[in-house]
C-alpha atoms as a PDB file:
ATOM      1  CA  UNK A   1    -174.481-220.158 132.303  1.00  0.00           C
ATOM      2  CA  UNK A   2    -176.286-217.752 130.143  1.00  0.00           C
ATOM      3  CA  UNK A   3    -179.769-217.204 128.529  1.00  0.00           C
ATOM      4  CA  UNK A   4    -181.558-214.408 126.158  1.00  0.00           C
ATOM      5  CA  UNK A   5    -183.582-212.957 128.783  1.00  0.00           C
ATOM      6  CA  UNK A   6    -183.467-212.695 132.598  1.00  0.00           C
ATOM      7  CA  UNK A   7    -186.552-215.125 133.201  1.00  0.00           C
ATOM      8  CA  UNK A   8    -184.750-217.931 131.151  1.00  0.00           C
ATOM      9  CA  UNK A   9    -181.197-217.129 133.192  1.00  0.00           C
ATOM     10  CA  UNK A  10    -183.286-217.357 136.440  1.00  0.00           C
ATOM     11  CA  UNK A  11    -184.784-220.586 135.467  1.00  0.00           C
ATOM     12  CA  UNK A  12    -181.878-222.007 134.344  1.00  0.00           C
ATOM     13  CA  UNK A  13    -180.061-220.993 137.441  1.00  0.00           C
ATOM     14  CA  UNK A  14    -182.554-222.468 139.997  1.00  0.00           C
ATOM     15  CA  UNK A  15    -182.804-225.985 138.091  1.00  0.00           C
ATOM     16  CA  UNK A  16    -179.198-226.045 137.924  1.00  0.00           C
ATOM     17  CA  UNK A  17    -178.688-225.083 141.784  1.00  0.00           C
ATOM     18  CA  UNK A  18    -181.178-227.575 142.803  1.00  0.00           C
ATOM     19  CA  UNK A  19    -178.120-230.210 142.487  1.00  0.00           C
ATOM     20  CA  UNK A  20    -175.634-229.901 145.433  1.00  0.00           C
ATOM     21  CA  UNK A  21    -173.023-231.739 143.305  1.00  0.00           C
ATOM     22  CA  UNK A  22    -173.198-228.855 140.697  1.00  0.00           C
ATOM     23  CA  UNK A  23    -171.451-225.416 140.982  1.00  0.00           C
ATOM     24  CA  UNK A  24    -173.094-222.475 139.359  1.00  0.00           C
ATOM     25  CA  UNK A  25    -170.274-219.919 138.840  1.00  0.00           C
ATOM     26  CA  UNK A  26    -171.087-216.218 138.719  1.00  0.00           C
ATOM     27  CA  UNK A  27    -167.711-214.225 138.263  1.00  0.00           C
ATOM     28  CA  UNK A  28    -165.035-215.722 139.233  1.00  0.00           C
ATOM     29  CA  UNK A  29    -163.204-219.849 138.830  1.00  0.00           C
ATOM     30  CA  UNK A  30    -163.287-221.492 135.718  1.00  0.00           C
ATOM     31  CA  UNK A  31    -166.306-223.753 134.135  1.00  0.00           C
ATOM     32  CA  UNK A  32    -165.963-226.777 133.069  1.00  0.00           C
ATOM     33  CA  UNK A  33    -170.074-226.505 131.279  1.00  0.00           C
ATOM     34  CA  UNK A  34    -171.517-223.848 129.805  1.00  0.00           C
ATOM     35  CA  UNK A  35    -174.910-223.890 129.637  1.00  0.00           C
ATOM     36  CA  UNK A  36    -177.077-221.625 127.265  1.00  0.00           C
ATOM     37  CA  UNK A  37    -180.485-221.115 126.778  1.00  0.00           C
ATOM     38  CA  UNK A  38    -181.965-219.214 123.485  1.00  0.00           C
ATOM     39  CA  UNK A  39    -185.016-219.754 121.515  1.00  0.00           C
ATOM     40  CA  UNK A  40    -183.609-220.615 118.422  1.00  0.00           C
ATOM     41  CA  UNK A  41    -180.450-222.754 118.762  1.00  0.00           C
ATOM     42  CA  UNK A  42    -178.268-220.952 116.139  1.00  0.00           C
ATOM     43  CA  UNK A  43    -174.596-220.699 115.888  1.00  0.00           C
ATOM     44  CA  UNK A  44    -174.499-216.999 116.239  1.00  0.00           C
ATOM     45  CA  UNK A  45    -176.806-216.985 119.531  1.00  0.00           C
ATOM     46  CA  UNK A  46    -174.309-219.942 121.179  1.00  0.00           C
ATOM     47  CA  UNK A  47    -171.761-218.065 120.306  1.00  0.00           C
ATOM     48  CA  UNK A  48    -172.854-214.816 121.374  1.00  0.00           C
ATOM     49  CA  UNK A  49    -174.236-216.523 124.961  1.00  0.00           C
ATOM     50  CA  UNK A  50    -171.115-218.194 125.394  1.00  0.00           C
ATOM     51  CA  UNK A  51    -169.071-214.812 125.255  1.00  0.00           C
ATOM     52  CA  UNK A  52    -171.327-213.579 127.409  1.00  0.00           C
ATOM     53  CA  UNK A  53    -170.050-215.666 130.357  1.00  0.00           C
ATOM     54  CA  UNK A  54    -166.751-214.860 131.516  1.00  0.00           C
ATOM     55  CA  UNK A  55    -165.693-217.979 133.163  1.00  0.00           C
ATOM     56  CA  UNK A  56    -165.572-219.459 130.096  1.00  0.00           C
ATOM     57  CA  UNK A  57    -162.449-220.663 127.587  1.00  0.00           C
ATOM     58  CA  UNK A  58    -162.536-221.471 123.678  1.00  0.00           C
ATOM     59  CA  UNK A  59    -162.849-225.265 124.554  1.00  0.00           C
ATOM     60  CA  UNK A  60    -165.349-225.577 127.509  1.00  0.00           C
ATOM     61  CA  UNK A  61    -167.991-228.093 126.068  1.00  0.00           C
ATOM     62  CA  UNK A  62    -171.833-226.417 125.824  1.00  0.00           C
ATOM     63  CA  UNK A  63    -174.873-227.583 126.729  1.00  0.00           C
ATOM     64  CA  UNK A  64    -177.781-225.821 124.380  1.00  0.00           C
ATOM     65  CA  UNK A  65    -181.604-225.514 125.970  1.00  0.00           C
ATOM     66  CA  UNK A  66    -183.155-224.418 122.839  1.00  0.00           C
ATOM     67  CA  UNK A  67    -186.484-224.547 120.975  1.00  0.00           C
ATOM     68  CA  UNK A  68    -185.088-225.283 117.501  1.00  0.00           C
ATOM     69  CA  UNK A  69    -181.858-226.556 116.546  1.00  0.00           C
ATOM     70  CA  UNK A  70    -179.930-225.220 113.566  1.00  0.00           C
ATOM     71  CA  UNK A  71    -177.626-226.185 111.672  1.00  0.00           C
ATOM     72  CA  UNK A  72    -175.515-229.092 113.855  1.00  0.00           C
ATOM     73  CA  UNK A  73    -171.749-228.806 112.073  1.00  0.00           C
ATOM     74  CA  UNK A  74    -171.645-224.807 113.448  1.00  0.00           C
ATOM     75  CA  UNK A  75    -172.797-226.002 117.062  1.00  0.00           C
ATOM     76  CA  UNK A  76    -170.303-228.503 117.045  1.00  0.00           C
ATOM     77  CA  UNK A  77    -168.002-226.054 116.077  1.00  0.00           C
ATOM     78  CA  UNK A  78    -169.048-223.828 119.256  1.00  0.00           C
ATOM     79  CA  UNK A  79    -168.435-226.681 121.374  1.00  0.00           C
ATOM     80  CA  UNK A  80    -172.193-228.092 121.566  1.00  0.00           C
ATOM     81  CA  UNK A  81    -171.735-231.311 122.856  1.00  0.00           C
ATOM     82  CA  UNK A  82    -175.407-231.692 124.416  1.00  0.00           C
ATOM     83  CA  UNK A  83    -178.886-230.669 122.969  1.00  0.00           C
ATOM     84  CA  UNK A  84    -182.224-229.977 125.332  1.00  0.00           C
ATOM     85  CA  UNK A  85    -185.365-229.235 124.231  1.00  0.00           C
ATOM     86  CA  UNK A  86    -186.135-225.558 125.977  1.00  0.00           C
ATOM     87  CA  UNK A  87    -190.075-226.393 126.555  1.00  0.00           C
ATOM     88  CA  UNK A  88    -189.955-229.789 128.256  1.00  0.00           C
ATOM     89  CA  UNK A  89    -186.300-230.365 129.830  1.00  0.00           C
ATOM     90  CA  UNK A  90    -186.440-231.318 133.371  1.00  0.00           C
ATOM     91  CA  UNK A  91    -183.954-230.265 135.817  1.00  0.00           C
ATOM     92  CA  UNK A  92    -182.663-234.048 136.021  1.00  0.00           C
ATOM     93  CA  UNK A  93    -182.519-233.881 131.855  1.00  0.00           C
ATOM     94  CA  UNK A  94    -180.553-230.697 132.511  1.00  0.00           C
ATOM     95  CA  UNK A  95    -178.488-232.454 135.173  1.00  0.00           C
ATOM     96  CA  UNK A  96    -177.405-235.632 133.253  1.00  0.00           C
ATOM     97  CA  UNK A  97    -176.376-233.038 130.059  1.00  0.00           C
ATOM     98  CA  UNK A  98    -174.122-231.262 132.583  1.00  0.00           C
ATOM     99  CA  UNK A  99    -173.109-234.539 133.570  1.00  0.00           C
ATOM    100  CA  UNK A 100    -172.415-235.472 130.462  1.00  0.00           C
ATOM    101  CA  UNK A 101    -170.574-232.858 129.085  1.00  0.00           C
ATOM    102  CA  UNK A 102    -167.970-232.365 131.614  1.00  0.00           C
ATOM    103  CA  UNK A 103    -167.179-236.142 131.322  1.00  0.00           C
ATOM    104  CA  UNK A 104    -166.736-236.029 127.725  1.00  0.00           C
ATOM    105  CA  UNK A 105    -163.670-237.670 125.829  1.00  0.00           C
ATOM    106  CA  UNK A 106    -162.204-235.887 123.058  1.00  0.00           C
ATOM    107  CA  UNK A 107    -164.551-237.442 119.931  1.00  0.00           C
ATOM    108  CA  UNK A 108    -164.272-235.977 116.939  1.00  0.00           C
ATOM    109  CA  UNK A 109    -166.416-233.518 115.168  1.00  0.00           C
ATOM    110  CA  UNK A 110    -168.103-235.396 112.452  1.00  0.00           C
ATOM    111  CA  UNK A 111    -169.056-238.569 115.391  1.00  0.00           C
ATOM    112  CA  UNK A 112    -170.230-235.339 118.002  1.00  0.00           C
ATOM    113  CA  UNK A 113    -172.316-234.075 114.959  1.00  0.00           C
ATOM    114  CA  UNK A 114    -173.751-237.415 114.230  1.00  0.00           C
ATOM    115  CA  UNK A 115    -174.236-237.568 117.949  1.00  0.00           C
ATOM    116  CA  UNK A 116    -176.116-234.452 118.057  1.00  0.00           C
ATOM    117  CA  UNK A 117    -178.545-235.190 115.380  1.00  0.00           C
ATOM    118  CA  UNK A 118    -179.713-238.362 116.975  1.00  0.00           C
ATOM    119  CA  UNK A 119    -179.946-235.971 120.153  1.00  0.00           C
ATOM    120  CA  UNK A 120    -181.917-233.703 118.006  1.00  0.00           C
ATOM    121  CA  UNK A 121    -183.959-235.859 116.168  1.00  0.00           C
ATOM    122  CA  UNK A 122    -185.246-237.393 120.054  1.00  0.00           C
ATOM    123  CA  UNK A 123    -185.788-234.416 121.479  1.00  0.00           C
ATOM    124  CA  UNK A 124    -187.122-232.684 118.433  1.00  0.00           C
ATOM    125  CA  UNK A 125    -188.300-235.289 116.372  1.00  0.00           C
ATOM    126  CA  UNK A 126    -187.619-235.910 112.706  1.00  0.00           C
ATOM    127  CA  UNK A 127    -186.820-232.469 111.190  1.00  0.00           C
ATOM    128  CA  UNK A 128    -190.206-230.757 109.472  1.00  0.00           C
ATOM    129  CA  UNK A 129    -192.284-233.546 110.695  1.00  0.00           C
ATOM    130  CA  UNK A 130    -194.143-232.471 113.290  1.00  0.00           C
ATOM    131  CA  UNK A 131    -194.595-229.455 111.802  1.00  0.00           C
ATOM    132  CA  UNK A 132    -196.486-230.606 108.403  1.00  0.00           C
ATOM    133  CA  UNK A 133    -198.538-232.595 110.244  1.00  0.00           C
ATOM    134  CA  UNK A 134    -199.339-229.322 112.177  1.00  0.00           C
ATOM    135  CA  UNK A 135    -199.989-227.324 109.224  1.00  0.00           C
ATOM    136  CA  UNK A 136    -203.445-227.524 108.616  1.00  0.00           C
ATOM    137  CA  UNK A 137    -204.553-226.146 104.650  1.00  0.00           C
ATOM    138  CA  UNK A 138    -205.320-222.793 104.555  1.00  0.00           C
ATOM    139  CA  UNK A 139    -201.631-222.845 105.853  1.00  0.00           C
ATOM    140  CA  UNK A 140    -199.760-224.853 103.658  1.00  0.00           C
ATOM    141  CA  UNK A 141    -201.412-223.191 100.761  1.00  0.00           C
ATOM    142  CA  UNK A 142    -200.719-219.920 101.805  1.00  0.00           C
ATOM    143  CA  UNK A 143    -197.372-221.016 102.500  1.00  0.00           C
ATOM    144  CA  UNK A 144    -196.592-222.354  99.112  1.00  0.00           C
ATOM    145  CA  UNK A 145    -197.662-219.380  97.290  1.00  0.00           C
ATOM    146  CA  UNK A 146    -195.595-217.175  99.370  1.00  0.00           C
ATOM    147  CA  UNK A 147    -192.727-219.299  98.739  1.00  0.00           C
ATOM    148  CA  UNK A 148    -193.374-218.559  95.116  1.00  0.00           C
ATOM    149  CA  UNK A 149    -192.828-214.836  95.867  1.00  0.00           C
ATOM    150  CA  UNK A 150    -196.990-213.895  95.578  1.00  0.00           C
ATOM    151  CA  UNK A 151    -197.164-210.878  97.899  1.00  0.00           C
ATOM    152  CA  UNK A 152    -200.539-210.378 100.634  1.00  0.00           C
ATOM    153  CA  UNK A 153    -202.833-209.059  98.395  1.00  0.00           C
ATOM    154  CA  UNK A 154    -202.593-211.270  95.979  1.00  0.00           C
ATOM    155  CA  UNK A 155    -202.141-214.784  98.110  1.00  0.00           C
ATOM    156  CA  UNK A 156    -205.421-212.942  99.515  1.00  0.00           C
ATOM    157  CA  UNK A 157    -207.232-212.991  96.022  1.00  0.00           C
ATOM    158  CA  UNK A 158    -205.902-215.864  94.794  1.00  0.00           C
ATOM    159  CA  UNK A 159    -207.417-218.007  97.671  1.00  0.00           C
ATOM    160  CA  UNK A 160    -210.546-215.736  98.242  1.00  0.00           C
ATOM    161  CA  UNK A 161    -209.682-214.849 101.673  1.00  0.00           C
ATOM    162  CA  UNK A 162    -209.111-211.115 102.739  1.00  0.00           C
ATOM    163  CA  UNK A 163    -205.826-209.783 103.303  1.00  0.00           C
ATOM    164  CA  UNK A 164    -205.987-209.491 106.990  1.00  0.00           C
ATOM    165  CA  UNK A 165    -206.704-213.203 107.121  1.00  0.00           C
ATOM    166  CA  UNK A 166    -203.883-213.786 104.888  1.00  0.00           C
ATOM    167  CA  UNK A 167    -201.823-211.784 107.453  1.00  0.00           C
ATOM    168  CA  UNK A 168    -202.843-213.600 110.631  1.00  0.00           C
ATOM    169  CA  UNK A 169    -202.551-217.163 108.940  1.00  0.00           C
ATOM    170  CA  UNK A 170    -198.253-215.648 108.137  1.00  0.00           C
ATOM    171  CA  UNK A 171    -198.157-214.523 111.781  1.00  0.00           C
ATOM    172  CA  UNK A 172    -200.129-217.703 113.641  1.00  0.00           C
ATOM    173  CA  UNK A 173    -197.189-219.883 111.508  1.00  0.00           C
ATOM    174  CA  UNK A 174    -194.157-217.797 112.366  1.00  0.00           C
ATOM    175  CA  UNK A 175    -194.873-217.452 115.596  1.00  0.00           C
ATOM    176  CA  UNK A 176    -195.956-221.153 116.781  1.00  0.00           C
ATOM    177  CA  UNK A 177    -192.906-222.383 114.659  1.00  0.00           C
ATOM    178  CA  UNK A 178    -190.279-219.540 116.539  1.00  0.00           C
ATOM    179  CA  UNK A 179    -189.349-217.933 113.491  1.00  0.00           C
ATOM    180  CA  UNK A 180    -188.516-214.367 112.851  1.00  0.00           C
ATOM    181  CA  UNK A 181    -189.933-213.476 109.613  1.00  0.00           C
ATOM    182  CA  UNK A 182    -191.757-214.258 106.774  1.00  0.00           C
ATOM    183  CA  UNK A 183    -188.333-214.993 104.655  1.00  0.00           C
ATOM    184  CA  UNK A 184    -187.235-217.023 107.464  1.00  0.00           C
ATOM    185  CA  UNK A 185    -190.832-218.946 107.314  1.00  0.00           C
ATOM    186  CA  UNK A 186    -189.809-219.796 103.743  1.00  0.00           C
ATOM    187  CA  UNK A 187    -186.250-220.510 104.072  1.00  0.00           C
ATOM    188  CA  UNK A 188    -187.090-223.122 107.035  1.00  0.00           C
ATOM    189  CA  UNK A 189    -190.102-224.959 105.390  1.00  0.00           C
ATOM    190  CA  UNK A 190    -188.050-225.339 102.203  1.00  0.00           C
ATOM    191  CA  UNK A 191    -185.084-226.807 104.492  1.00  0.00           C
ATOM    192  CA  UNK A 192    -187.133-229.069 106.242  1.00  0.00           C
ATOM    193  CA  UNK A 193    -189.675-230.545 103.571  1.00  0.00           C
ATOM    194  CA  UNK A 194    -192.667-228.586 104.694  1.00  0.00           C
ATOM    195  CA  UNK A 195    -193.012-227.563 101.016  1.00  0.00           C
END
């Protein structure tokens, strides 16, 4: 089991350890799960998490309690075989993934991927979706025209708003969405239909 931060790790560890029949291992045995929390479910970050737990071989199946999911033919290839949604997974969700995972059969990577995105698409909902229905105008048009390479000042004069507003309207988006930057902001509502 790891996480990005020490409150995540705690949490994880208590929800886990509520469940006699499970066996959170610190140092020493061999896991049969990993579990891995991060805010954005990237291939890099599972990877990085799952290094970070020493109990752990190249095949051991992965559980991912994430906020976003990204890009499901990677995770598969890090051994994602379960997806939870970081903000609303129970400790019985968290249970049955466990579960889950350490019963697995061998499938094959293109039926776990297709797995995964109906996983994804559940816990997440269609991908972009929820999110242009929570983009409200000033957004979206601010959005577009920074997609179209306009920098602050002129988004700001171009929509006759000041450049501080401009500013908090990039921030508000990137940071309800989980994103990291303002390149990133583009990149992921191109990818998922936001504009």
């Amino acid at each position: 089991m790891n996480a990005t931060d020490w409150l995540s790790r705690r949490g994880l560890r208590t929800r886990l350890e509520c469940h006699p029949e499970l066996r959170v291992l610190d140092e020493t045995g061999i896991a049969d799960v990993v579990v891995v929390a991060t805010r954005f479910g990237t291939p890099s970050a599972v990877a990085l998490l799952r290094r970070g737990c020493p109990t752990v071989d190249r095949d051991t199946p992965t559980v991912l309690v994430t906020s976003q999911v990204d890009n499901l033919r990677l995770l598969v290839e890090q051994q994602v075989v379960e997806v939870l949604p970081r903000n609303s997974a129970t400790s019985e969700d968290l249970f049955t993934a466990v579960a889950a995972a350490s019963e697995r059969a061998e499938v094959s990577p293109a039926h776990l991927q297709t797995r995964l995105a109906d996983r994804a698409a559940t816990h997440f909902g269609e991908p972009g979706q929820a999110e242009v229905n929570a983009l409200n105008d000033r957004e979206q048009a601010v959005l577009r025209l920074l997609a179209e390479g306009w920098d602050t000042n002129r988004i700001a004069e171009q929509l006759c708003y000041s450049e501080r507003t401009v500013k908090n309207v990039l921030y508000g988006m990137t940071s309800r969405l989980s994103l990291r930057n303002r390149a990133h902001l583009v990149a992921y509502a191109i990818r998922t239909g936001m504009i």
